[in-house]
N, C-alpha and C. Protein backbone atom coordinates (compact mmCIF):
# COMPACT_ATOMS: atom_id res chain seq x y z
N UNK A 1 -24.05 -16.28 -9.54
CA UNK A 1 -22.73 -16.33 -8.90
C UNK A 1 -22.70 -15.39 -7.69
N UNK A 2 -21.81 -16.36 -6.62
CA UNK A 2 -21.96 -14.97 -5.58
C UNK A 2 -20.89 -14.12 -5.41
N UNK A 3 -21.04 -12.70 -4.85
CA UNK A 3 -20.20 -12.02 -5.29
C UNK A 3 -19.47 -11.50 -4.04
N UNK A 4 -18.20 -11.40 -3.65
CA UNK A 4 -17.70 -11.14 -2.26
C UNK A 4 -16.96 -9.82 -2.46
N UNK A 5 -16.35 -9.13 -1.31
CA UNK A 5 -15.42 -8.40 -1.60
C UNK A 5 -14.30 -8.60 -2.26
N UNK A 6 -13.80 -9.87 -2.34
CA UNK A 6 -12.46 -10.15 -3.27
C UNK A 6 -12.98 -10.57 -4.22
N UNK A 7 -14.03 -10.26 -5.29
CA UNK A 7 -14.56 -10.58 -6.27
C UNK A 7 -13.45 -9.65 -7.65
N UNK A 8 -13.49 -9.92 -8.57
CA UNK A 8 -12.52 -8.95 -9.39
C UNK A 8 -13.08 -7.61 -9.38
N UNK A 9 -14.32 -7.92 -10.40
CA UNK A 9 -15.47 -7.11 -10.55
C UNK A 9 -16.77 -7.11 -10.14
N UNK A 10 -17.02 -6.19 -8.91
CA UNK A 10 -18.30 -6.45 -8.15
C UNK A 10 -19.44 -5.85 -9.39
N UNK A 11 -20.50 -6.40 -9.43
CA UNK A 11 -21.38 -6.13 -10.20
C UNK A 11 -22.69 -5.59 -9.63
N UNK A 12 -22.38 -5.27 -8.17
CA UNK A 12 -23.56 -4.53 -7.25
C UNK A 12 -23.59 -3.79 -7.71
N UNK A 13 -24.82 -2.65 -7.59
CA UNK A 13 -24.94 -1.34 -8.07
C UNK A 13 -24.02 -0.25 -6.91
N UNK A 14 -23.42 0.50 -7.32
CA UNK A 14 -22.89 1.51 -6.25
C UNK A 14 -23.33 2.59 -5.64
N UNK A 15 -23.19 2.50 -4.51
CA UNK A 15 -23.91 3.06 -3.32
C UNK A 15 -22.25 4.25 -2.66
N UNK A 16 -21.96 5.27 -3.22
CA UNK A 16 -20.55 5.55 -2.43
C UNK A 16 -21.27 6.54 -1.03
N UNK A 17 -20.82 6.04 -0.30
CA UNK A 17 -20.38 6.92 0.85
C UNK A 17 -19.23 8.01 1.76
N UNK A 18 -19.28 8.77 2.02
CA UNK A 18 -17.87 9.08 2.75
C UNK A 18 -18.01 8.91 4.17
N UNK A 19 -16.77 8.11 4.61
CA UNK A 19 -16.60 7.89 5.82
C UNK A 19 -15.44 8.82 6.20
N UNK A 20 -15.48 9.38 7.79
CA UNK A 20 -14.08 10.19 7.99
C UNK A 20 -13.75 9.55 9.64
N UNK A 21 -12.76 9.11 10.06
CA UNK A 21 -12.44 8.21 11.02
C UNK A 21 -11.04 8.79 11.33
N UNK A 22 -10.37 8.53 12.50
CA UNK A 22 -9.01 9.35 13.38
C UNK A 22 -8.21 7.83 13.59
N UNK A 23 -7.19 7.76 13.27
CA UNK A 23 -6.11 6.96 13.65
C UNK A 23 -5.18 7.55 13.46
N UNK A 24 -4.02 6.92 14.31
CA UNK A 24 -2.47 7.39 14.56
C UNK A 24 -2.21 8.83 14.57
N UNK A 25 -3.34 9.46 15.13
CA UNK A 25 -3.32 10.72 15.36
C UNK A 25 -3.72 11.46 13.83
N UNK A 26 -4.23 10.83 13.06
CA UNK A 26 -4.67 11.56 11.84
C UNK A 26 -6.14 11.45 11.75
N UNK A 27 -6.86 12.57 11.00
CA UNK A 27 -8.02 12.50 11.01
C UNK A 27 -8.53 12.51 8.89
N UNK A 28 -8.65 11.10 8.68
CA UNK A 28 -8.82 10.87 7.40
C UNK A 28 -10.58 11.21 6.96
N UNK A 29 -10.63 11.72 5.77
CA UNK A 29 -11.86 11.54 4.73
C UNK A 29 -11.48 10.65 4.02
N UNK A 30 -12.12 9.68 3.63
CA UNK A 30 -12.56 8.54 2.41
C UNK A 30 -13.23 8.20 2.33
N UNK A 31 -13.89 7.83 0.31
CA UNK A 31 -14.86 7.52 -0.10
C UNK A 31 -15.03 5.96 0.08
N UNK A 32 -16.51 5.15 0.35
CA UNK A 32 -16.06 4.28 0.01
C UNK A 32 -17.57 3.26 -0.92
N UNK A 33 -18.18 2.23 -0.80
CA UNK A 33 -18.91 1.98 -1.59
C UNK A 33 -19.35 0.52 -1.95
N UNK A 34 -20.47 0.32 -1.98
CA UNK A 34 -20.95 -0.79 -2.07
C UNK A 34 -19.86 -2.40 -2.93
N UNK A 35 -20.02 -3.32 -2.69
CA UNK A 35 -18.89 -4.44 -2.81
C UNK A 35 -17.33 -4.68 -2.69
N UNK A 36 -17.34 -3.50 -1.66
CA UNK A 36 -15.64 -3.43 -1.12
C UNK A 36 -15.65 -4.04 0.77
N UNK A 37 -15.09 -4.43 0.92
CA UNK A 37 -14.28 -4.70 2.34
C UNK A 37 -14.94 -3.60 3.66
N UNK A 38 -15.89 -3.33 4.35
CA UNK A 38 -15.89 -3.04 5.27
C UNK A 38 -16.48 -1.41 4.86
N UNK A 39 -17.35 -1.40 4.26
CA UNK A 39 -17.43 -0.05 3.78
C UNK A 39 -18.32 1.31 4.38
N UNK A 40 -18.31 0.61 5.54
CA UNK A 40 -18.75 1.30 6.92
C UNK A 40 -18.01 2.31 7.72
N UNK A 41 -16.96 1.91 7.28
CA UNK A 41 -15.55 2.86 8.38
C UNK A 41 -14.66 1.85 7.98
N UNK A 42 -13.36 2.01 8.93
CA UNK A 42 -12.69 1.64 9.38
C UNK A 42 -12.90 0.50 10.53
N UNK A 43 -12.87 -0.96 9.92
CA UNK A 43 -12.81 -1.75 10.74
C UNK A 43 -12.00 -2.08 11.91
N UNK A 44 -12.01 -3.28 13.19
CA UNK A 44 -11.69 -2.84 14.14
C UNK A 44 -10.44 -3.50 13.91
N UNK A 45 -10.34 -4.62 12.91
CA UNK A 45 -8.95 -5.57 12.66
C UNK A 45 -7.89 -4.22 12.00
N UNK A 46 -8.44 -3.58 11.35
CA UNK A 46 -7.59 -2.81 10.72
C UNK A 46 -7.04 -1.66 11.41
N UNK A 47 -8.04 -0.96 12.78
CA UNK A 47 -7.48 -0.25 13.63
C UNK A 47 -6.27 -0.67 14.27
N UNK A 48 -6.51 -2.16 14.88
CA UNK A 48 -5.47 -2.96 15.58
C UNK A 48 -4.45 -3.04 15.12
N UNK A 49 -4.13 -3.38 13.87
CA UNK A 49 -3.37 -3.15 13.41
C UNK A 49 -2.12 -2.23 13.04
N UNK A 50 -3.30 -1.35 12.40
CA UNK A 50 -2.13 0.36 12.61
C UNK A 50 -1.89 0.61 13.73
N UNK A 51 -2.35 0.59 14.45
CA UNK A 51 -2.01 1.17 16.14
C UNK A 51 -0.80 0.80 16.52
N UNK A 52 -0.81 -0.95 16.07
CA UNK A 52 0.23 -2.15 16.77
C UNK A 52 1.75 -1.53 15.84
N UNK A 53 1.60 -1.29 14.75
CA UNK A 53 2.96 -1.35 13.65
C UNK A 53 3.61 -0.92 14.58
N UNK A 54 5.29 -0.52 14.17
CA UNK A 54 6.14 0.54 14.47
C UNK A 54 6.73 0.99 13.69
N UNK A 55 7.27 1.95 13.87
CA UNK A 55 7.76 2.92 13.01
C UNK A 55 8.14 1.84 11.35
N UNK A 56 7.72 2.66 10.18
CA UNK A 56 8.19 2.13 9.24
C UNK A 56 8.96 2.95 8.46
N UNK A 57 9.50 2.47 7.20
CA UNK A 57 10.37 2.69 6.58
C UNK A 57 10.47 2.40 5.08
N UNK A 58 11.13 2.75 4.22
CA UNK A 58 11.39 2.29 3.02
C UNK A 58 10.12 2.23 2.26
N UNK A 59 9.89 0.88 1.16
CA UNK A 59 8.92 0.41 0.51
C UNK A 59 7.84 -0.30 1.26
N UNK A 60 6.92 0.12 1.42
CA UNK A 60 6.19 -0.57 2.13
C UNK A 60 4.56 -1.02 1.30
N UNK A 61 4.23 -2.40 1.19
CA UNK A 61 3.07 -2.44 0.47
C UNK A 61 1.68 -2.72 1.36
N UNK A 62 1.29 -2.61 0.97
CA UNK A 62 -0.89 -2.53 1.70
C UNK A 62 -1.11 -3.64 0.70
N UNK A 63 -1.10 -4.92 1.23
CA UNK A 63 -1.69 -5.84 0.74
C UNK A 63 -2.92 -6.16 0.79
N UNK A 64 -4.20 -6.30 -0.15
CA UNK A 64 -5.22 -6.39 -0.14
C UNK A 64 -6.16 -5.04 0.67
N UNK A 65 -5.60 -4.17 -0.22
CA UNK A 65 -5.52 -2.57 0.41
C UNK A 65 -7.56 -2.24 0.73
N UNK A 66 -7.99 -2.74 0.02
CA UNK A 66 -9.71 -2.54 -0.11
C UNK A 66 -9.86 -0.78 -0.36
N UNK A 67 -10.66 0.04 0.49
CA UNK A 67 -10.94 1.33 -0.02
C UNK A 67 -9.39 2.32 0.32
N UNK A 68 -8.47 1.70 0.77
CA UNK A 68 -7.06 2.38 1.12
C UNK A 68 -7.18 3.18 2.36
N UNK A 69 -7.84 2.72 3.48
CA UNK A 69 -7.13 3.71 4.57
C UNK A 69 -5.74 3.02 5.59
N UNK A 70 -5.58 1.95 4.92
CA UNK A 70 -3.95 1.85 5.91
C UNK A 70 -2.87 2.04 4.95
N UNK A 71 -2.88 2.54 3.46
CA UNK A 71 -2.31 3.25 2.54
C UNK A 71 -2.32 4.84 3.07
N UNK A 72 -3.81 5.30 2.76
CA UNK A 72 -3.70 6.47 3.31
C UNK A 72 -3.02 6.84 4.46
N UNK A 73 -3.46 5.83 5.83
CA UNK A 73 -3.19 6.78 6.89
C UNK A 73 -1.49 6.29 6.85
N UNK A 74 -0.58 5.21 6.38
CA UNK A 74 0.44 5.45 6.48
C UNK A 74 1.57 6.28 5.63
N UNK A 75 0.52 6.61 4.61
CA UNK A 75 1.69 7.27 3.60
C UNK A 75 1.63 8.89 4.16
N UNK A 76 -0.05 9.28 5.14
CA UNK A 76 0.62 10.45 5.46
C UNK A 76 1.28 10.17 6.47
N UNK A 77 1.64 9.43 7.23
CA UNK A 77 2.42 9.25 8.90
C UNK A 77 3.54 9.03 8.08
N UNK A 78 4.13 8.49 7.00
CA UNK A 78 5.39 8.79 6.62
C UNK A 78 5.54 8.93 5.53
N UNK A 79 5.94 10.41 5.24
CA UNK A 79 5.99 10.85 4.10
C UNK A 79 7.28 10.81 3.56
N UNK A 80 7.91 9.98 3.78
CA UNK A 80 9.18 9.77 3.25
C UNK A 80 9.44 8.36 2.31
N UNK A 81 8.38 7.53 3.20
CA UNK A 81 8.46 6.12 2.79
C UNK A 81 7.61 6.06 1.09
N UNK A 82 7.77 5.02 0.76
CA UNK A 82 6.77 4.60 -0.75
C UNK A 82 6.31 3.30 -0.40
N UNK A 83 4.92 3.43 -0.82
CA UNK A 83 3.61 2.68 -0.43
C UNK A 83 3.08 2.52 -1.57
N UNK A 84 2.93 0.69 -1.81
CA UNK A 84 2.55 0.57 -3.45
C UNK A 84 0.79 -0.19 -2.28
N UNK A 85 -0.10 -0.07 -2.79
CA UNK A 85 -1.03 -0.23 -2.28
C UNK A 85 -1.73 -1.74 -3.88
N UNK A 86 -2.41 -2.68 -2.90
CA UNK A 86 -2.91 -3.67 -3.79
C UNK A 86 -4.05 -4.40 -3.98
N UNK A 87 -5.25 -4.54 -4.66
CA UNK A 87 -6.02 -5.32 -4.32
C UNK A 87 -6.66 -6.08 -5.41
N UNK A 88 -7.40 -7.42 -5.48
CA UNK A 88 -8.00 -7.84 -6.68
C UNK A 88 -9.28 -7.22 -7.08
N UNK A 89 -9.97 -6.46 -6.27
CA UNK A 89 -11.41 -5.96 -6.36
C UNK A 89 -11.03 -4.92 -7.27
N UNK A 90 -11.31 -4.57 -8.51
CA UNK A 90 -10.72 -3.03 -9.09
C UNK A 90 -11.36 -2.04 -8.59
N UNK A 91 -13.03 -2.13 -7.97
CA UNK A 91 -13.54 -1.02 -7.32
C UNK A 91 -13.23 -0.61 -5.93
N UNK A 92 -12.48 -1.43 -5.55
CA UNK A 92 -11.87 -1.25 -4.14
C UNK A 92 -9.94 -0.29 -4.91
N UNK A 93 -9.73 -0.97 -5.85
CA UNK A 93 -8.36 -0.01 -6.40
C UNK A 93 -8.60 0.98 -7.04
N UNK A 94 -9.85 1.67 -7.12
CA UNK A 94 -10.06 2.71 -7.75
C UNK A 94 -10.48 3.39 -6.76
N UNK A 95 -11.11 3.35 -5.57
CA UNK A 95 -11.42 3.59 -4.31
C UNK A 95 -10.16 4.29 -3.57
N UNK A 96 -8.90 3.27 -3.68
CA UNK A 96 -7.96 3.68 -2.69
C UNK A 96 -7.08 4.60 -3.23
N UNK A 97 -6.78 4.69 -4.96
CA UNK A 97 -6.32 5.65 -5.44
C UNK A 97 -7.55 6.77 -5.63
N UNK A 98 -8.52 7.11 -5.33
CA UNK A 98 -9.38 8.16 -5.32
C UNK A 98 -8.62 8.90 -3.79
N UNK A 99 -9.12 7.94 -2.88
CA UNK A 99 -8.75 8.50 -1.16
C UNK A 99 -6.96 8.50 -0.92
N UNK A 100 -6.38 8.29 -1.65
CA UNK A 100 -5.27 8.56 -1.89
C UNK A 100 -4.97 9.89 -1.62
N UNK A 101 -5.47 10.66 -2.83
CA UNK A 101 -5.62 12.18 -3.37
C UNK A 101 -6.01 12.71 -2.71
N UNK A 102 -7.40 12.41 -2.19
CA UNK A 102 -8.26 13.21 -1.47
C UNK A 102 -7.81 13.36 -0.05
N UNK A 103 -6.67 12.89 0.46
CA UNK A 103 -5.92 12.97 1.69
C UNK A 103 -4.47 13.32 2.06
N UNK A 104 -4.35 13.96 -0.02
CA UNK A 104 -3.24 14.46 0.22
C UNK A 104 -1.83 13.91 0.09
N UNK A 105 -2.10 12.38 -0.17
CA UNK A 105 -1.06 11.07 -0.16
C UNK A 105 -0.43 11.15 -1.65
N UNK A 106 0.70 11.45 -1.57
CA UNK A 106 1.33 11.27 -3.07
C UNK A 106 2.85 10.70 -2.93
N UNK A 107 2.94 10.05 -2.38
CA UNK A 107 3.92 8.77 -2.14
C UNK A 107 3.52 7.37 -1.76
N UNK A 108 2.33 7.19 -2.72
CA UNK A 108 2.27 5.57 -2.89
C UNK A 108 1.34 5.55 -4.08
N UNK A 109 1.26 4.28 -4.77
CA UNK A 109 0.60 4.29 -6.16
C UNK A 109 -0.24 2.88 -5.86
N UNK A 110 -1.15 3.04 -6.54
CA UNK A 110 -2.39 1.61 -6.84
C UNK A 110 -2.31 0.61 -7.66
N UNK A 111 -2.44 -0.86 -7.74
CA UNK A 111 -2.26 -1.68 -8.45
C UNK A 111 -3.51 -2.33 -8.33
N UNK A 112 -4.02 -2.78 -9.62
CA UNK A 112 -5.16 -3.99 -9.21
C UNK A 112 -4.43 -5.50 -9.53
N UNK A 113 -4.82 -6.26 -8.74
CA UNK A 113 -3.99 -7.69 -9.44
C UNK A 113 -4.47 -8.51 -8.13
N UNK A 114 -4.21 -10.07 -8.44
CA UNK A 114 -4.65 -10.77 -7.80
C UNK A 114 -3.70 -11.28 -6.53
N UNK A 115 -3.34 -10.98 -5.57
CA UNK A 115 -2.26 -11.39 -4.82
C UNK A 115 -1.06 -10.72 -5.10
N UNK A 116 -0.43 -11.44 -5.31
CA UNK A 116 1.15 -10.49 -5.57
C UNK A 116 1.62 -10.44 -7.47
N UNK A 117 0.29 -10.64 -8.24
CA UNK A 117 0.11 -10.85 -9.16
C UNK A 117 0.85 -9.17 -10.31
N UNK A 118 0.34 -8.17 -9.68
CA UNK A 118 0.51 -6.68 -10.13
C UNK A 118 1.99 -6.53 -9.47
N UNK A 119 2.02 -6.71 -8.39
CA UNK A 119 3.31 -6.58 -7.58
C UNK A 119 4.76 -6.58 -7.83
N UNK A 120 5.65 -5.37 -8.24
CA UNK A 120 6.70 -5.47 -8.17
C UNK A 120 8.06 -5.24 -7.63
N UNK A 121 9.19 -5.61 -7.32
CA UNK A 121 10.14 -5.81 -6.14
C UNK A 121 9.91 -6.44 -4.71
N UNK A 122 10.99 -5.30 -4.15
CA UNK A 122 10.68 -5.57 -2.80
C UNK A 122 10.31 -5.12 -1.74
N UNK A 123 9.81 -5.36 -0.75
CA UNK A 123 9.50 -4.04 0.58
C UNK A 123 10.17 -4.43 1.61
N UNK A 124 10.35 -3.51 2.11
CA UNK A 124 10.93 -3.55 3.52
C UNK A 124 9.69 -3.88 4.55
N UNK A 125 8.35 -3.47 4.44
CA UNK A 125 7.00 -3.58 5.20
C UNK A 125 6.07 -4.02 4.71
N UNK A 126 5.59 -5.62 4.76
CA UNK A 126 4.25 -6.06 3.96
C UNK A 126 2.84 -5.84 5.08
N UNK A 127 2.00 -5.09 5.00
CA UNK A 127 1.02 -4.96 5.77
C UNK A 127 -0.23 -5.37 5.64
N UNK A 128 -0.89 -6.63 6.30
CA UNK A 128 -2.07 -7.46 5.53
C UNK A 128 -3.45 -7.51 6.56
N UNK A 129 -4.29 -7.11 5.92
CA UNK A 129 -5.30 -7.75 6.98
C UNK A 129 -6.26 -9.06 6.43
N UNK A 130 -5.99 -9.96 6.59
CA UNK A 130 -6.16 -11.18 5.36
C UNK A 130 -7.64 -11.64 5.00
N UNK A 131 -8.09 -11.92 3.56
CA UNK A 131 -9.59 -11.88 3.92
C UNK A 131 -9.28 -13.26 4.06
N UNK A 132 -10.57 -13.28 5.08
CA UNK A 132 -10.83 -14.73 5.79
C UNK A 132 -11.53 -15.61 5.18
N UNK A 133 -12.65 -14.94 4.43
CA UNK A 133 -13.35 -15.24 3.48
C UNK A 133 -13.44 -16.04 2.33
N UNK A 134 -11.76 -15.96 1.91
CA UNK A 134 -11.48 -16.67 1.15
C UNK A 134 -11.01 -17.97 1.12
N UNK A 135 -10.61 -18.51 2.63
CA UNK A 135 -10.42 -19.85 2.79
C UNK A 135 -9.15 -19.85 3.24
N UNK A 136 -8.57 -20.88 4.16
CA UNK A 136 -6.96 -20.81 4.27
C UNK A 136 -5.69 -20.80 3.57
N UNK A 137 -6.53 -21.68 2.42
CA UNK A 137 -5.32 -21.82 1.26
C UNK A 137 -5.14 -20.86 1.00
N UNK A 138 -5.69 -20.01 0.80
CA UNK A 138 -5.55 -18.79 -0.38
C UNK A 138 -4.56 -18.23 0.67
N UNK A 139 -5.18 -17.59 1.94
CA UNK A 139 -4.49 -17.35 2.76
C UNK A 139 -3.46 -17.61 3.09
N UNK A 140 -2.94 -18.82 3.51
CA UNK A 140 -1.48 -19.13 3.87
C UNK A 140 -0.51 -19.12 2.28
N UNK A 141 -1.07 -19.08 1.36
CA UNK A 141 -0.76 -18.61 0.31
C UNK A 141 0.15 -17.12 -0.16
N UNK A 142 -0.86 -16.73 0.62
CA UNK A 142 -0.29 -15.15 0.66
C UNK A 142 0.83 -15.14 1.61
N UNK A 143 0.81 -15.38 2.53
CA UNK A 143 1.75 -15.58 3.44
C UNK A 143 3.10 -15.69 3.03
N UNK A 144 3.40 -16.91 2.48
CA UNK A 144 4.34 -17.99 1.93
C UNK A 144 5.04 -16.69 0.63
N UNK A 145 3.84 -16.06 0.27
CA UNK A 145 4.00 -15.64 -0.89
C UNK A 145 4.74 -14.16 -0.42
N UNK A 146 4.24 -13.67 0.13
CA UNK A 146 5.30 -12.34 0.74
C UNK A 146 6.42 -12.54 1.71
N UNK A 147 7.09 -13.79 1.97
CA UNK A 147 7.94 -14.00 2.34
C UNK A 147 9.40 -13.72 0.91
N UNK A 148 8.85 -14.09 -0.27
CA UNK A 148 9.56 -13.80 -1.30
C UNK A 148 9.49 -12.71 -1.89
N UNK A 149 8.75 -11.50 -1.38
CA UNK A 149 8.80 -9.89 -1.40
C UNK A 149 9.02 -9.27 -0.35
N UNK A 150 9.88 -9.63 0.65
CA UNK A 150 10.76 -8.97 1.56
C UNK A 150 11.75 -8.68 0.95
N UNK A 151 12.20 -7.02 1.76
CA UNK A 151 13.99 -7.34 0.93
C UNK A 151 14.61 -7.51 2.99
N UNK A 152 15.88 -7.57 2.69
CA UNK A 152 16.55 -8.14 3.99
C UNK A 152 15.91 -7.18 4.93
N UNK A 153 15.73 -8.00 5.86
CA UNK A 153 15.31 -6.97 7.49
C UNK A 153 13.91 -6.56 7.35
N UNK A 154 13.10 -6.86 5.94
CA UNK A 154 12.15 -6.29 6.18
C UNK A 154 11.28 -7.52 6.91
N UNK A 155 9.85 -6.90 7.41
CA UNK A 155 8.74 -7.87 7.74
C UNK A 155 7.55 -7.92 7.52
N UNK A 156 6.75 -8.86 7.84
CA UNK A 156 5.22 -8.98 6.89
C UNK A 156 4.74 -8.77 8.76
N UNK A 157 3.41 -8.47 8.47
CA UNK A 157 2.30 -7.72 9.41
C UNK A 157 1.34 -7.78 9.14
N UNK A 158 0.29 -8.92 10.15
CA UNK A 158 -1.07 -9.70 9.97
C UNK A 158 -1.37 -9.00 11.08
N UNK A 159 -2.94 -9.17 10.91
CA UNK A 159 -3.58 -9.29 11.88
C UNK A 159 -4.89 -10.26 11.63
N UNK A 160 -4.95 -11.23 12.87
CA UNK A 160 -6.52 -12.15 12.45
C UNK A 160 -6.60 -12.47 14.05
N UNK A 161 -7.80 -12.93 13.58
CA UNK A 161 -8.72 -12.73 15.29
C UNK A 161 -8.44 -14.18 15.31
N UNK A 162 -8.42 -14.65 17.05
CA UNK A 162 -7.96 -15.66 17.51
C UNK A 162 -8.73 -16.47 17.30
N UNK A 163 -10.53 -16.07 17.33
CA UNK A 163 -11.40 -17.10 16.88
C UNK A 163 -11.79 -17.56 15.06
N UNK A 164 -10.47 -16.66 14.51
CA UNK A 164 -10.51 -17.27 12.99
C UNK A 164 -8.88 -18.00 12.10
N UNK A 165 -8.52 -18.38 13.89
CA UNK A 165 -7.30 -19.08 13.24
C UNK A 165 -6.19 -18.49 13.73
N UNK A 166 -5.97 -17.58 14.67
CA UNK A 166 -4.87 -16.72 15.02
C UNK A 166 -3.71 -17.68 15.07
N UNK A 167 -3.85 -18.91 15.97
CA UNK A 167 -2.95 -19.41 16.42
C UNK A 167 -2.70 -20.60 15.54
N UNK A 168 -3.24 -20.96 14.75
CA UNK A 168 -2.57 -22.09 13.96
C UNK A 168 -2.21 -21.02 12.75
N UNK A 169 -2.54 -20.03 12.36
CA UNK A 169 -1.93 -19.28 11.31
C UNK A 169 -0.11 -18.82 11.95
N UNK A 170 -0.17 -18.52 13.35
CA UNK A 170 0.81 -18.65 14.03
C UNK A 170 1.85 -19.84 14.01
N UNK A 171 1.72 -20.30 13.97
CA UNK A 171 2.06 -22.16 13.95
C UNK A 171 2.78 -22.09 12.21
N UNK A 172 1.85 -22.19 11.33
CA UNK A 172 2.18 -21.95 9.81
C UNK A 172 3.13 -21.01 9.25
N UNK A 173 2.84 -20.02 9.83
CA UNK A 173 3.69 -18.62 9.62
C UNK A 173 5.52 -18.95 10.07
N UNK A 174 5.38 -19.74 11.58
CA UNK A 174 6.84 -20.30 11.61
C UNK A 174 7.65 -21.08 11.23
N UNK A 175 6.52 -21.85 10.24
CA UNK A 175 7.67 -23.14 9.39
C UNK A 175 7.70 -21.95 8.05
N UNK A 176 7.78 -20.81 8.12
CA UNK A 176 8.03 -20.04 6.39
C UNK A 176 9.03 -19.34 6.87
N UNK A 177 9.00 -18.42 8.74
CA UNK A 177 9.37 -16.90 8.73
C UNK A 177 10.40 -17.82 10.23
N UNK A 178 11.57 -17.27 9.98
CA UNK A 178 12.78 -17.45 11.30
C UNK A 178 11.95 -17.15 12.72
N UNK A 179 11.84 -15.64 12.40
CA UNK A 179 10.99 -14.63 13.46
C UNK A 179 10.07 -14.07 14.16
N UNK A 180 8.81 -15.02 14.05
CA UNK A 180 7.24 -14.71 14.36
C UNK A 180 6.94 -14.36 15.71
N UNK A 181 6.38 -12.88 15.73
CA UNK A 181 6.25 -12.66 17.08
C UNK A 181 4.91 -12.05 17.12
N UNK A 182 4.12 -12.29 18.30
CA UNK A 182 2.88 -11.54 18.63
C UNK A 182 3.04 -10.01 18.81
N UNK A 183 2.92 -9.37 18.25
CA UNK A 183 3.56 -7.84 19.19
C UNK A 183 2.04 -7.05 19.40
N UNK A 184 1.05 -7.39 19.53
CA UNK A 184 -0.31 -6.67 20.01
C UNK A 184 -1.34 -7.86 20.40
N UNK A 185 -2.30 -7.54 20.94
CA UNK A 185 -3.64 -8.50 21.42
C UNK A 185 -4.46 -7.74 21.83
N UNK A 186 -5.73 -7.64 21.07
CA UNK A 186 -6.64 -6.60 21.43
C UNK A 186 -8.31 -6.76 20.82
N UNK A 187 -9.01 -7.06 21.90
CA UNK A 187 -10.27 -6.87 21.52
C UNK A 187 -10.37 -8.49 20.28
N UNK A 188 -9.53 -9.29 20.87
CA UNK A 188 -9.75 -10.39 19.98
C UNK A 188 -9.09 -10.76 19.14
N UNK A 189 -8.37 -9.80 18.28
CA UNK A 189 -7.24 -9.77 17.28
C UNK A 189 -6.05 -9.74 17.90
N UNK A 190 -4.84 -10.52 17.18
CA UNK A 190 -3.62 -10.90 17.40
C UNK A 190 -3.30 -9.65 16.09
N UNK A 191 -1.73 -9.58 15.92
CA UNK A 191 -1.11 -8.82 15.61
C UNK A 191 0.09 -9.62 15.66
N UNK A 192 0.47 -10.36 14.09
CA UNK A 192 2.08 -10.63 14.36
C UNK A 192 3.07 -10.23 13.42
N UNK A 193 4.18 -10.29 13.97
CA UNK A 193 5.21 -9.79 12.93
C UNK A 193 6.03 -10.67 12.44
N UNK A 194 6.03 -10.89 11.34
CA UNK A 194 6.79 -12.56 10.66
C UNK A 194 7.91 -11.31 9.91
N UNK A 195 9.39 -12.38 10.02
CA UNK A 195 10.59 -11.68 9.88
C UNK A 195 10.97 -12.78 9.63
N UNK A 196 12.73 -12.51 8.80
CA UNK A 196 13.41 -13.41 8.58
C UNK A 196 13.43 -14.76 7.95
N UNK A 197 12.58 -14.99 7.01
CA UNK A 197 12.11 -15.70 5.65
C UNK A 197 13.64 -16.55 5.78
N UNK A 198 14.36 -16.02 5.15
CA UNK A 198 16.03 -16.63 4.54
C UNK A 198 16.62 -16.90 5.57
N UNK A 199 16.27 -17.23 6.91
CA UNK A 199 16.86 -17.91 8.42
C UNK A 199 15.91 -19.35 8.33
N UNK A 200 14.70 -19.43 8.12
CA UNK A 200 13.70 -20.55 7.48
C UNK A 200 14.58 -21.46 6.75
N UNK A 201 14.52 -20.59 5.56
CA UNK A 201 14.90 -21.11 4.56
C UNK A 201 16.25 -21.91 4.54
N UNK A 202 17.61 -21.30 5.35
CA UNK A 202 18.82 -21.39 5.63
C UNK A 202 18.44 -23.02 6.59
N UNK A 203 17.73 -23.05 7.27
CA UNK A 203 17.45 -24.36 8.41
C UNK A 203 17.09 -25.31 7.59
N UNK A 204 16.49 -25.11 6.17
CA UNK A 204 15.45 -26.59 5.84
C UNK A 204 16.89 -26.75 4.59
């Protein structure tokens, strides 16, 4: 069987590393380790990303969180907010609650589960960097699917590169979300912000 990063349980042997990388003006340590998501650093979809957000607020979840540095680096940039962090890999959720700690983050907690499977309430901020890997369905899946874990005003936050679908995921995203807007473009990756689910919903 082959085994990917969104595998439940990777059965590679583990290899951990520490990576330490600077975004949003923070300079993070985290561990990270053989059959997780990018376990090199900080990838460049995921830089784009944080860079692009704005200011957040409230509940905010890290969907498909992998070793947790857009958990980490946002729960220290706001230490006010709560950050439930999520992923199906458990060695990638044992990963992000390790670098959690180790950075000092104690306003957000770890779930393992499959999608929005562990997941409970609502957020004001869904933050995704989607694996591609897994195929569209799954993908626009998720999508569809955190439109019903917004609470009012809040919004979901992708990022995918234009040569893996940016713009028809764009296209999809507006028959779910009232509000879809590009708000970054960089180095290949789009950056959008889908809002307003129950304005959708209110039209059909």
């Amino acid at each position: 069987m082959t085994e990917h990063y969104y595998s439940e349980n990777p059965g590679v042997e583990h290899d951990l590393r520490q990576v330490i990388f600077e975004v949003l003006d923070l300079c993070l340590t985290c561990t990270t380790d053989a059959g997780v998501f990018s376990r090199d650093g900080l990838d460049m979809g995921t830089r784009v990303l944080l860079e692009a957000l704005p200011e957040l607020h409230g509940r905010i979840l890290d969907l498909g969180c992998g070793w947790g540095p857009v958990g980490a680096a946002l729960g220290k940039r706001y230490p006010d907010a709560q950050l439930v962090l999520s992923d199906v890999n458990s060695r990638a959720a044992e990963l992000a609650a390790r670098n959690l700690a180790a950075n000092g983050v104690t306003n957000a907690t770890v779930v393992q589960g499959d999608g929005f499977a562990a997941v409970e309430g609502g957020f004001d901020a869904i933050v995704l960097n989607p694996p591609i890997r897994t195929g569209k369905a799954v993908i626009y899946a998720m999508f569809a699917d955190a439109a019903a874990h917004l609470n009012p005003g809040g919004a979901l936050y992708i990022v995918i590169r234009k040569q893996q679908g940016a713009e028809s995921a764009q296209k999809y995203l507006s028959t779910i979300y009232g509000d879809v807007e590009r708000i970054a473009r960089e180095k290949g990756y789009w950056v959008l912000r889908c809002a307003e689910p129950e304005a959708r919903h209110e039209e059909e």
